[in-house]
C-alpha atoms as a PDB file:
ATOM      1  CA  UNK A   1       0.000   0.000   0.000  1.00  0.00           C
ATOM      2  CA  UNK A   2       1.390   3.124  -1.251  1.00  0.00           C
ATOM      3  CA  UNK A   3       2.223   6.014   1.085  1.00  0.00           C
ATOM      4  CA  UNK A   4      -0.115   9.462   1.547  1.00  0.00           C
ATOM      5  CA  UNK A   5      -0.209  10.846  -1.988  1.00  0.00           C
ATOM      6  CA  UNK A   6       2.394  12.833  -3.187  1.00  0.00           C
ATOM      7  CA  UNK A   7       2.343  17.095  -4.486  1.00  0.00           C
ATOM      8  CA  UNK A   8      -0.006  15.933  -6.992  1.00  0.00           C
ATOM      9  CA  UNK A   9      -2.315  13.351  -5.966  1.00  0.00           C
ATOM     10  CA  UNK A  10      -4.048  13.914  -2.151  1.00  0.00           C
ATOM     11  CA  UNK A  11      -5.846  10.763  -0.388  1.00  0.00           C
ATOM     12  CA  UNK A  12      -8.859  12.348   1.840  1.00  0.00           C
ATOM     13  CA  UNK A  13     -10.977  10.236   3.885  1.00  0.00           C
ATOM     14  CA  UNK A  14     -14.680  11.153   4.864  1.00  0.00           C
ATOM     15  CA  UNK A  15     -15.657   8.975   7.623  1.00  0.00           C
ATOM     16  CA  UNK A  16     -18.104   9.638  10.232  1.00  0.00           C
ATOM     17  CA  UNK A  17     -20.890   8.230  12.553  1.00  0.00           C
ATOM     18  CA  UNK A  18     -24.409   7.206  10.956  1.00  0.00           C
ATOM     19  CA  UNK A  19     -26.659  10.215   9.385  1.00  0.00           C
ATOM     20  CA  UNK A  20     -24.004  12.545  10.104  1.00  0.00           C
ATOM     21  CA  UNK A  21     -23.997  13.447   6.044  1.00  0.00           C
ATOM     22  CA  UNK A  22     -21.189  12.161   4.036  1.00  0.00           C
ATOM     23  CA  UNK A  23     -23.686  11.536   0.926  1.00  0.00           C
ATOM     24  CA  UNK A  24     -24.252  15.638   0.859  1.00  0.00           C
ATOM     25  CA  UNK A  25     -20.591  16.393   1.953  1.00  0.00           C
ATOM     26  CA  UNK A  26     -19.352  14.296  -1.436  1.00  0.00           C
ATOM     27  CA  UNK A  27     -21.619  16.808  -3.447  1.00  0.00           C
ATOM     28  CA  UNK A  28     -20.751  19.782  -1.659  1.00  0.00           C
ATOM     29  CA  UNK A  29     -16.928  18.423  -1.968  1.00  0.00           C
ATOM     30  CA  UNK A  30     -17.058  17.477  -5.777  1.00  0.00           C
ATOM     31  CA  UNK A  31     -19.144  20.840  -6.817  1.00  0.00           C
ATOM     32  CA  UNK A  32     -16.417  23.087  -4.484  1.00  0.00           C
ATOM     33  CA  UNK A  33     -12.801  20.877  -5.927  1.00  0.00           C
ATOM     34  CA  UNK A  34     -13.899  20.365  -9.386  1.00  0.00           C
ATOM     35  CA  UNK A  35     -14.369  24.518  -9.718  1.00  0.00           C
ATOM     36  CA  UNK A  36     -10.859  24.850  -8.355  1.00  0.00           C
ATOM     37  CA  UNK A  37      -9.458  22.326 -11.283  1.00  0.00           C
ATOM     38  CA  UNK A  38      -9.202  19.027  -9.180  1.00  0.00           C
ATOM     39  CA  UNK A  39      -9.600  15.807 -11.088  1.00  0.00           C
ATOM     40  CA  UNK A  40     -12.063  14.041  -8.773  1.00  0.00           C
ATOM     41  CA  UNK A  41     -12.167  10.263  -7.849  1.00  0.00           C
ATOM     42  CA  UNK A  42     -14.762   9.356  -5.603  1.00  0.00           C
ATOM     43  CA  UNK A  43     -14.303   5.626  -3.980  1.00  0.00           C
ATOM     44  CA  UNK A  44     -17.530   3.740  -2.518  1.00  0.00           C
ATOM     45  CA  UNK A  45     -17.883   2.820   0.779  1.00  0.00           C
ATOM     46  CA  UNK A  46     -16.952  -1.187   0.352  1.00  0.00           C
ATOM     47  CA  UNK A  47     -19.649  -2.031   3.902  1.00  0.00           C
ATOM     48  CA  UNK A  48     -22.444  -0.636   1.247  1.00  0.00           C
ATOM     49  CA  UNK A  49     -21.156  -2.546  -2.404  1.00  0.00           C
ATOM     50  CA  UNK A  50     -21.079  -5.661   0.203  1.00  0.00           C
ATOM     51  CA  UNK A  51     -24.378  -5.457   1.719  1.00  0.00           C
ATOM     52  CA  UNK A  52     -26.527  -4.323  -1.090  1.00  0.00           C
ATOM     53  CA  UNK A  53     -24.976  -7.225  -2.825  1.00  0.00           C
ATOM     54  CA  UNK A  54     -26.487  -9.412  -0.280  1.00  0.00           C
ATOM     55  CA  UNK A  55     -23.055  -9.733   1.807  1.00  0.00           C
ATOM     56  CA  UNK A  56     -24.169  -9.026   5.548  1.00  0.00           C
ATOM     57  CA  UNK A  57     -22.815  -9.888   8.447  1.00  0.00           C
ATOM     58  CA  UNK A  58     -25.649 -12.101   9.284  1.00  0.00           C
ATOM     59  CA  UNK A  59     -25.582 -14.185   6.341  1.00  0.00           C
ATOM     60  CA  UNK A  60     -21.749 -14.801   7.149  1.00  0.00           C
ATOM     61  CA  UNK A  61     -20.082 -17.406   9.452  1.00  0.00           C
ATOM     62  CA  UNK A  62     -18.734 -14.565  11.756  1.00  0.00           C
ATOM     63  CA  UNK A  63     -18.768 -10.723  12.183  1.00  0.00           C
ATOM     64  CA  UNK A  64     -14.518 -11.555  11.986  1.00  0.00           C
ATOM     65  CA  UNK A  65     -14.873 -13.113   8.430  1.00  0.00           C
ATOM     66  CA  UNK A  66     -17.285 -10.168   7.393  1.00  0.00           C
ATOM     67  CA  UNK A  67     -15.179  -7.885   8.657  1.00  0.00           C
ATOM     68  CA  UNK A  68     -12.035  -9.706   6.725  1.00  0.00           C
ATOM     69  CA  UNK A  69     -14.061  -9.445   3.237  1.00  0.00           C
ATOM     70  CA  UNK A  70     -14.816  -5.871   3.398  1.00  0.00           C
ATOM     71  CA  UNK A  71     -10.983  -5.142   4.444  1.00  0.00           C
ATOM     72  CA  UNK A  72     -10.227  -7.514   1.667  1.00  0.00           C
ATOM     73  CA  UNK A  73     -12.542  -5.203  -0.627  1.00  0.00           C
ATOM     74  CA  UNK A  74     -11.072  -2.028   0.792  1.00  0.00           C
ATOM     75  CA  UNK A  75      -7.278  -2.662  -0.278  1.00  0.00           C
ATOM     76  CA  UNK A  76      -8.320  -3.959  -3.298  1.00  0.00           C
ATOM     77  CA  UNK A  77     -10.362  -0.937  -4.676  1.00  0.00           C
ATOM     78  CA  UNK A  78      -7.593   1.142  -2.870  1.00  0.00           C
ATOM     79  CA  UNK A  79      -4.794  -0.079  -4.824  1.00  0.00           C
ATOM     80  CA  UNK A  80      -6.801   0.673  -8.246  1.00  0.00           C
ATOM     81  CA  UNK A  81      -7.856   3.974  -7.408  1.00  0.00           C
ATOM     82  CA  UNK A  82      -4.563   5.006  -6.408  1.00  0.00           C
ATOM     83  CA  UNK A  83      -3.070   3.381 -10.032  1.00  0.00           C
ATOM     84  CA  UNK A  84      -5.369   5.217 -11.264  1.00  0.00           C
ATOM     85  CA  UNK A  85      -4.686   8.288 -10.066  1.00  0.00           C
ATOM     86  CA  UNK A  86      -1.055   7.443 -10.660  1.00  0.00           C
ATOM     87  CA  UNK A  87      -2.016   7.390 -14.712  1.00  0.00           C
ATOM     88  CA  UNK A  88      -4.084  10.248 -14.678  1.00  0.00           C
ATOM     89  CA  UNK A  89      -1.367  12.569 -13.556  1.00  0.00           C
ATOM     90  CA  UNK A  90       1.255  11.199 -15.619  1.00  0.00           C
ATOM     91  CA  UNK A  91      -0.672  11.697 -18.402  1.00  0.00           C
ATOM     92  CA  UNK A  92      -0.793  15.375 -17.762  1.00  0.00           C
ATOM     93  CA  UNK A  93       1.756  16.804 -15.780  1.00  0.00           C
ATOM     94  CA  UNK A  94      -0.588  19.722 -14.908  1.00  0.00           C
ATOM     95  CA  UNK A  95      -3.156  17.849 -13.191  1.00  0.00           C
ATOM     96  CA  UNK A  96      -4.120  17.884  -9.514  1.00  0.00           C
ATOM     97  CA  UNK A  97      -6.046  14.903  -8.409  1.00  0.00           C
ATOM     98  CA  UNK A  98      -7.874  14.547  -5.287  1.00  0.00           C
ATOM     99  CA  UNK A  99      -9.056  10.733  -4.261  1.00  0.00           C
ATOM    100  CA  UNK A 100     -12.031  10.929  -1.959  1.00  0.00           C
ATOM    101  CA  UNK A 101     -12.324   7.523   0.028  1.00  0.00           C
ATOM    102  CA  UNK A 102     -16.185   7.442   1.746  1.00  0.00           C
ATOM    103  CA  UNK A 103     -14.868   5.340   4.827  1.00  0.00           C
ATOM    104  CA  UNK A 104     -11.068   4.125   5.056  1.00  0.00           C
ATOM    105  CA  UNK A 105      -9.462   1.306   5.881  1.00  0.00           C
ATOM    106  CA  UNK A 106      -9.481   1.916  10.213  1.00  0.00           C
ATOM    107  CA  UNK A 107     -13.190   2.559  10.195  1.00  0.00           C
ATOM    108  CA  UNK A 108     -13.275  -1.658  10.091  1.00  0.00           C
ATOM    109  CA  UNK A 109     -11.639  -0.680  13.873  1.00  0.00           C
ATOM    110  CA  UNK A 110     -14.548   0.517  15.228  1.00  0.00           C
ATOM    111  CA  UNK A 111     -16.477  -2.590  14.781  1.00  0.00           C
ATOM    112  CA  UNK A 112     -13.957  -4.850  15.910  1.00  0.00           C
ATOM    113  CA  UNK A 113     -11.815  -5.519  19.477  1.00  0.00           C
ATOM    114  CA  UNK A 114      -8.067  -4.169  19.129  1.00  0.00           C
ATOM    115  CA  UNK A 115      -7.362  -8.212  19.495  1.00  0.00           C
ATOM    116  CA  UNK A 116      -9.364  -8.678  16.417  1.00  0.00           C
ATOM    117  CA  UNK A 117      -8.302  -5.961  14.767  1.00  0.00           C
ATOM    118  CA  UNK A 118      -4.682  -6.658  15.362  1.00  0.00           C
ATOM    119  CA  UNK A 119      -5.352 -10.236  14.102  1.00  0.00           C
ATOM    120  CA  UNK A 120      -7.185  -9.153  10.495  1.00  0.00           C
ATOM    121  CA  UNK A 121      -3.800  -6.878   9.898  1.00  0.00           C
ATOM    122  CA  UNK A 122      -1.690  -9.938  10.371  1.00  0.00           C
ATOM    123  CA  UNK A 123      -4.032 -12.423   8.544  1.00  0.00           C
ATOM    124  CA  UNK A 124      -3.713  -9.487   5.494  1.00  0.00           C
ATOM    125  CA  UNK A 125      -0.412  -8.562   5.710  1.00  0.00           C
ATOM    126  CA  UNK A 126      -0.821  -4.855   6.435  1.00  0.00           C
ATOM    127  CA  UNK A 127       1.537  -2.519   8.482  1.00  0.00           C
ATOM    128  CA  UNK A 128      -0.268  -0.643  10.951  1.00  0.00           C
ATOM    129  CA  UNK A 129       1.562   2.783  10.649  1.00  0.00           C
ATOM    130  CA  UNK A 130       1.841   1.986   6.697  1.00  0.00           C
ATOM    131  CA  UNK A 131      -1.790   1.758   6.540  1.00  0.00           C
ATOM    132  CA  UNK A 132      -2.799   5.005   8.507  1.00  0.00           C
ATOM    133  CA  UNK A 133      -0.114   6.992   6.978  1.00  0.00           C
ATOM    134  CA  UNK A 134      -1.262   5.864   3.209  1.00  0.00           C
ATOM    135  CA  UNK A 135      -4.015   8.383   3.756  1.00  0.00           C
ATOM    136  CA  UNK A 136      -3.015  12.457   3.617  1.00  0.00           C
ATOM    137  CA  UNK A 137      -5.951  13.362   5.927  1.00  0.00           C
ATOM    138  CA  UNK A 138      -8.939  12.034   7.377  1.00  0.00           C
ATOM    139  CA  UNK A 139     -12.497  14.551   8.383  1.00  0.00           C
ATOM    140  CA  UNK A 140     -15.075  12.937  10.288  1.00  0.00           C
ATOM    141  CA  UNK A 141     -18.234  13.869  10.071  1.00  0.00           C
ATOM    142  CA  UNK A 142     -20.505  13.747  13.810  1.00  0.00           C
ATOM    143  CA  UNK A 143     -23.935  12.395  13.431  1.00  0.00           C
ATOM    144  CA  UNK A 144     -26.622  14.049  14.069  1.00  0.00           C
ATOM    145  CA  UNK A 145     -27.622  11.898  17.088  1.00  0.00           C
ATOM    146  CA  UNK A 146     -25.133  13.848  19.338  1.00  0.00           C
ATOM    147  CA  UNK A 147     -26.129  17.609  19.539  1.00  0.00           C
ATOM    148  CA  UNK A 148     -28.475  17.175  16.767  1.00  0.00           C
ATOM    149  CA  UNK A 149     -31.049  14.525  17.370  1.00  0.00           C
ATOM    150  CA  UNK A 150     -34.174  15.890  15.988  1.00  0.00           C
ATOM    151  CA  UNK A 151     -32.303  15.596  12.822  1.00  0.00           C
ATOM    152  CA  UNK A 152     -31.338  11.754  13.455  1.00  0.00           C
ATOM    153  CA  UNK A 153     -33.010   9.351  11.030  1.00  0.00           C
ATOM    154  CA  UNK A 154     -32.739   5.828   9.352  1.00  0.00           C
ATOM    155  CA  UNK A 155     -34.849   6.799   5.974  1.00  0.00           C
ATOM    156  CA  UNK A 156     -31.996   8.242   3.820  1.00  0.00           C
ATOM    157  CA  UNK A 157     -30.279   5.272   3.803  1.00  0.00           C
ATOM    158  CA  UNK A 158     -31.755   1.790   4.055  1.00  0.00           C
ATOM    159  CA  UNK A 159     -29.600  -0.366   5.711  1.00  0.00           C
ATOM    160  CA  UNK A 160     -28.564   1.807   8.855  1.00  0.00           C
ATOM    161  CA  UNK A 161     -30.609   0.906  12.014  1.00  0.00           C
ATOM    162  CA  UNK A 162     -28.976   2.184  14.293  1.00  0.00           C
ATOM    163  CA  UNK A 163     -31.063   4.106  17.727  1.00  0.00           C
ATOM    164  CA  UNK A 164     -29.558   7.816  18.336  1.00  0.00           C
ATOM    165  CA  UNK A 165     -27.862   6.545  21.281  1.00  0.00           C
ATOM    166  CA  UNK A 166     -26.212   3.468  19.312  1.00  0.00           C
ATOM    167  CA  UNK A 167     -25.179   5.765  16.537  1.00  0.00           C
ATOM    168  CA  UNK A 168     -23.525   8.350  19.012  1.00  0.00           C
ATOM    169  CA  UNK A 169     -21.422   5.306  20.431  1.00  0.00           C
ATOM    170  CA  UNK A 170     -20.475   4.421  17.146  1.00  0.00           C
ATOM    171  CA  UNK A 171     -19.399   7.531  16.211  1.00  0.00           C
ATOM    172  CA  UNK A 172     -17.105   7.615  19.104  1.00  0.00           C
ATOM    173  CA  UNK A 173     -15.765   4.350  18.472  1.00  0.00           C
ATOM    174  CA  UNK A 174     -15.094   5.691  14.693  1.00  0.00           C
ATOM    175  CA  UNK A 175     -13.119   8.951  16.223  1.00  0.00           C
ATOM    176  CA  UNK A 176     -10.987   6.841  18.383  1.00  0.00           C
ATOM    177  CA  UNK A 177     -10.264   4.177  15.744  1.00  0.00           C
ATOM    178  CA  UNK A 178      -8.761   7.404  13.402  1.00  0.00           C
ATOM    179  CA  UNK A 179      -7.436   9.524  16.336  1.00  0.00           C
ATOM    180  CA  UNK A 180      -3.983   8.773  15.559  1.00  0.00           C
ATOM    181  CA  UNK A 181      -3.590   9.940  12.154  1.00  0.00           C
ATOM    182  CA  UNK A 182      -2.342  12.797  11.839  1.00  0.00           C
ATOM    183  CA  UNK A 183      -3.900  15.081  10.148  1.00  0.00           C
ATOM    184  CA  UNK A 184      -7.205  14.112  11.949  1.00  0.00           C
ATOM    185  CA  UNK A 185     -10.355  16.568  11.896  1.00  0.00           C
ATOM    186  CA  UNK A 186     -13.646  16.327  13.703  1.00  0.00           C
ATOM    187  CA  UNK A 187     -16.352  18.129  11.743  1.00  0.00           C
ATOM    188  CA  UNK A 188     -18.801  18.771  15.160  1.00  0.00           C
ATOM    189  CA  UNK A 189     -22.592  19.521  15.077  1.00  0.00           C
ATOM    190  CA  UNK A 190     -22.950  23.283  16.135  1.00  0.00           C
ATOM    191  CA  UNK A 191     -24.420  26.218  13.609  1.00  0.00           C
ATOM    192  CA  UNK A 192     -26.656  23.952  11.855  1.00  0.00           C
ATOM    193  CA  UNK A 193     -26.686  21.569   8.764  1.00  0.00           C
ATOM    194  CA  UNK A 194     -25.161  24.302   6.232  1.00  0.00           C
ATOM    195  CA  UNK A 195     -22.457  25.249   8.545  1.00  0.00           C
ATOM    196  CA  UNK A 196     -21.199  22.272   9.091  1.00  0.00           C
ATOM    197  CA  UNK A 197     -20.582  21.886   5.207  1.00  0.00           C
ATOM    198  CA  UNK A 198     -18.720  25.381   5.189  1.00  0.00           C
ATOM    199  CA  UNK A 199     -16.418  23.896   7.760  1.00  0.00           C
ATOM    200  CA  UNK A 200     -15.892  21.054   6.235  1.00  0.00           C
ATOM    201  CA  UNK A 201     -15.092  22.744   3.064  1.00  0.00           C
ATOM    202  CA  UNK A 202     -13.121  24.865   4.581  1.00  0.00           C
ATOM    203  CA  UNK A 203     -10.967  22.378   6.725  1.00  0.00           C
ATOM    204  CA  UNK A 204     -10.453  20.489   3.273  1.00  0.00           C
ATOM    205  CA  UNK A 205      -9.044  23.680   1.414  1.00  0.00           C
ATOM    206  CA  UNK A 206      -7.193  24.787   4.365  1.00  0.00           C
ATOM    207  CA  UNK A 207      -5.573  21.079   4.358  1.00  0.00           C
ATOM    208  CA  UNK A 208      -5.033  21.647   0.588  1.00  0.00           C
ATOM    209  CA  UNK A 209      -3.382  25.216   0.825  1.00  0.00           C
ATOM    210  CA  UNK A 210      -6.121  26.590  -1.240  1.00  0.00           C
ATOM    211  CA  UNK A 211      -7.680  29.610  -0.174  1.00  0.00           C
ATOM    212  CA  UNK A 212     -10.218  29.087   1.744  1.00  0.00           C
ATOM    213  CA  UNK A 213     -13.592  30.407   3.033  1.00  0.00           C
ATOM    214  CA  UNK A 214     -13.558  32.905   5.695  1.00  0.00           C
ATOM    215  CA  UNK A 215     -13.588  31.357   9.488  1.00  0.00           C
ATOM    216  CA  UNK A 216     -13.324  32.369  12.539  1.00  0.00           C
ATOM    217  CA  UNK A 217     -11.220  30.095  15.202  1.00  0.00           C
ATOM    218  CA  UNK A 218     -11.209  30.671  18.693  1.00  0.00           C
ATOM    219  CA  UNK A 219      -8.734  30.156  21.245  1.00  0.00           C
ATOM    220  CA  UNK A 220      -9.478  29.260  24.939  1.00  0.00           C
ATOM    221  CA  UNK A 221      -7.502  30.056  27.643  1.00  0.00           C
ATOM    222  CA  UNK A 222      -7.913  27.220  30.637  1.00  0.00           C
ATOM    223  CA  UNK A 223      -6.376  25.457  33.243  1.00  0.00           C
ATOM    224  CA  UNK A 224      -2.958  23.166  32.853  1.00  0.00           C
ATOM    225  CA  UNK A 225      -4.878  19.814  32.386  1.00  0.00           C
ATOM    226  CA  UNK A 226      -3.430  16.943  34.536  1.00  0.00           C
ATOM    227  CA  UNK A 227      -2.276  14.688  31.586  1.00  0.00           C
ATOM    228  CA  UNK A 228      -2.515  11.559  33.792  1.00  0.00           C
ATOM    229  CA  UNK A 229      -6.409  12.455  34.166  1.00  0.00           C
ATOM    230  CA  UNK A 230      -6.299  12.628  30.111  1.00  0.00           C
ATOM    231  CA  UNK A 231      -4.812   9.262  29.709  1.00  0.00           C
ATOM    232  CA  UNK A 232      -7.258   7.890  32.208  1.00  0.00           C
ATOM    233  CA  UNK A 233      -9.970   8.013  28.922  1.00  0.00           C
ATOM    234  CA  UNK A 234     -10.100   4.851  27.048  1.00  0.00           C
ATOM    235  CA  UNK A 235      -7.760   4.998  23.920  1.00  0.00           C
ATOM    236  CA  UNK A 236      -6.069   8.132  24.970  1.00  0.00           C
ATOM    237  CA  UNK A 237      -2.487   8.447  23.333  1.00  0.00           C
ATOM    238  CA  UNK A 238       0.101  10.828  23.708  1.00  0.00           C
ATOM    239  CA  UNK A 239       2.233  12.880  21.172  1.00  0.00           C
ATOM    240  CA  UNK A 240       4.403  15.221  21.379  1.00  0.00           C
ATOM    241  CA  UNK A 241       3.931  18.278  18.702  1.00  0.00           C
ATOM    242  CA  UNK A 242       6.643  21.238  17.385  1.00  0.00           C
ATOM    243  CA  UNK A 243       5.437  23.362  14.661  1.00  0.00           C
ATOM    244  CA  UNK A 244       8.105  25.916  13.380  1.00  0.00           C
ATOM    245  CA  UNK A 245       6.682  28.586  10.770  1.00  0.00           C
ATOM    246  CA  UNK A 246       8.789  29.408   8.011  1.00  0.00           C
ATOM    247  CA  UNK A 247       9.568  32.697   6.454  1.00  0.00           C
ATOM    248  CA  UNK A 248       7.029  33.101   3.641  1.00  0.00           C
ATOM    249  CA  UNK A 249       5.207  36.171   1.484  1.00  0.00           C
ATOM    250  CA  UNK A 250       2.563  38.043   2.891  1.00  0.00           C
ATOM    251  CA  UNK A 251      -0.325  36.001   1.389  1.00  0.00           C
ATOM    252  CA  UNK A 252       1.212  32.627   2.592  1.00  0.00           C
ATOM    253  CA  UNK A 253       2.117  30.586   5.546  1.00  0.00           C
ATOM    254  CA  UNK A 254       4.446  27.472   5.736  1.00  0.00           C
ATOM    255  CA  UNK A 255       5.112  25.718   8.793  1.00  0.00           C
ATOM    256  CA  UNK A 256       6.775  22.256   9.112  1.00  0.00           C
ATOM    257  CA  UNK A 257       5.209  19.777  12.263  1.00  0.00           C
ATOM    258  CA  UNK A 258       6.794  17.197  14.281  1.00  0.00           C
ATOM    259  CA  UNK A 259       4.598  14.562  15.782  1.00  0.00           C
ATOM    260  CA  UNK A 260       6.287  12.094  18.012  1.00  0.00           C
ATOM    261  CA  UNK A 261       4.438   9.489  19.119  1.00  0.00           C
ATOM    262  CA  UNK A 262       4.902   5.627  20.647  1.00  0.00           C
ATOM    263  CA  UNK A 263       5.550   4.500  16.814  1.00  0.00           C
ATOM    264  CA  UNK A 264       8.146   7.026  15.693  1.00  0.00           C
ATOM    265  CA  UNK A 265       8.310  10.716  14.736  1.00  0.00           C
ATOM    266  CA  UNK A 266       6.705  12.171  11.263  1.00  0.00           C
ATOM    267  CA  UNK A 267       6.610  15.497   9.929  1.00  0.00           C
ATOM    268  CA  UNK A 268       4.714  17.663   7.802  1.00  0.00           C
ATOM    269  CA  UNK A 269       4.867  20.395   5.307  1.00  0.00           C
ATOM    270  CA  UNK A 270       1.967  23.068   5.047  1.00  0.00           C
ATOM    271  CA  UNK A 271       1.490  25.926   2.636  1.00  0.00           C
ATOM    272  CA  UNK A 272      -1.670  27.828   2.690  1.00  0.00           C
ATOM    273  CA  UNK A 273      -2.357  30.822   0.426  1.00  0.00           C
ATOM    274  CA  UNK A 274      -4.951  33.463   1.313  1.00  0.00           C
ATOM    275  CA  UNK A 275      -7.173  34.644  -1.461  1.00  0.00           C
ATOM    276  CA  UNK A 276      -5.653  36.905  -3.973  1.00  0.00           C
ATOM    277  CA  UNK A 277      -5.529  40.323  -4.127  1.00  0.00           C
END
């Protein structure tokens, strides 16, 4: 499995928990990208091809050897979207192609123990840290059923069936199973439905370096938290984090980031651009 994608081919993720809208985040995505000159390749969610085909967990021996098939499906449809890519760009040096993945590979985490888990990367052959890392950044959508729940519902899509309280515990379970990529982004419930695609929009182009819609972040000022409270929460990890800013033009910012974790140290390049003129 190829590493995150290179200057000219990015690997974005849209995960999320259930009705948190990924279907009308892949519009709003594909209608904003394709304007700015993207090439746009839009991978399936493998859990849907599977189940609409009749593959459910039900109908197979164990939720392990679903959960082995649809990992199975995952790399495979990986690996030829990211040839493709590959061809596309070569084919015009000028091109800038963004693969949008609806669910990635560690969303199979939530639904699994960290045993299990552990066991299906073996059983594929698949290097933890290779496998996060082959994705360039990862937004997860909230569901509605936390902050939102007069918006929860099961009729947009027909196999989820999940109660507002099971689908806010699975969309915790998909934060933590992502937590340690880097270039992780929670997309929260707060300004209503609209909003919440403006932010994601924007948190996309700001990942980019494109220039991005205006926003407004806020800094808090609060207490030194006691870290060994923090690590007391169930899949809590810690990481150390330098980010030096680099001398740039007016309209631009580059900083390089360290992250040092328990599995090594990576860093990170950012440009961003502000709008011209």
């Amino acid at each position: 499995m190829n590493k995150a994608g290179g200057s000219r081919i990015k690997k974005i993720v849209i995960t999320g928990g259930p009705c948190a809208g990924k279907t009308t985040g892949m519009s709003w995505i594909q209608n904003t990208f394709e304007k700015s000159g993207y090439t746009m390749l839009f991978m399936q969610e493998p859990a849907t091809e599977l189940k609409t085909a009749g593959i459910t967990p039900m109908r197979c021996s164990s939720m392990m050897s679903y959960q082995l098939f649809q990992m199975k499906l995952q790399l495979e449809k990986q690996r030829v979207f990211e040839r493709a890519a590959r061809d596309i760009a070569n084919k015009d040096p000028g091109s800038r192609v963004l693969i949008i993945f609806d669910r990635g590979f560690f969303d199979n985490r939530a639904y699994m123990t960290e045993a299990e888990f552990e066991q299906a990367l073996a059983l594929l052959d698949v290097d933890r840290e290779e496998m996060l890392l082959s994705y360039d950044a990862v937004f997860h959508l909230e569901t509605t059923a936390k902050f939102a729940a007069a918006y929860y519902g099961t009729a947009t899509n027909a196999i989820r069936d999940e109660s507002p309280e099971e689908a806010a515990a699975l969309d915790d379970r998909v934060i933590n199973a992502w937590k340690e990529h880097p270039y992780f982004r929670v997309i929260e419930n707060l300004n209503g439905f609209e909003d919440k695609m403006r932010h994601l929009i924007a948190e996309i182009a700001s990942f980019l370096g494109d220039p991005a819609p205006f926003e407004i972040r806020r800094r808090l000022l609060i207490d030194k938290p006691d870290p060994s409270v923090l690590e007391a929460f169930p899949g809590c990890h810690r990481f150390e984090i330098e980010q030096v800013y680099l001398l740039a033009p007016p309209d631009e910012e580059i900083r390089v980031r360290m992250r040092r974790g328990a599995n090594g140290v990576v860093y990170y390049l950012t440009r961003k651009k502000g709008p011209a003129g």
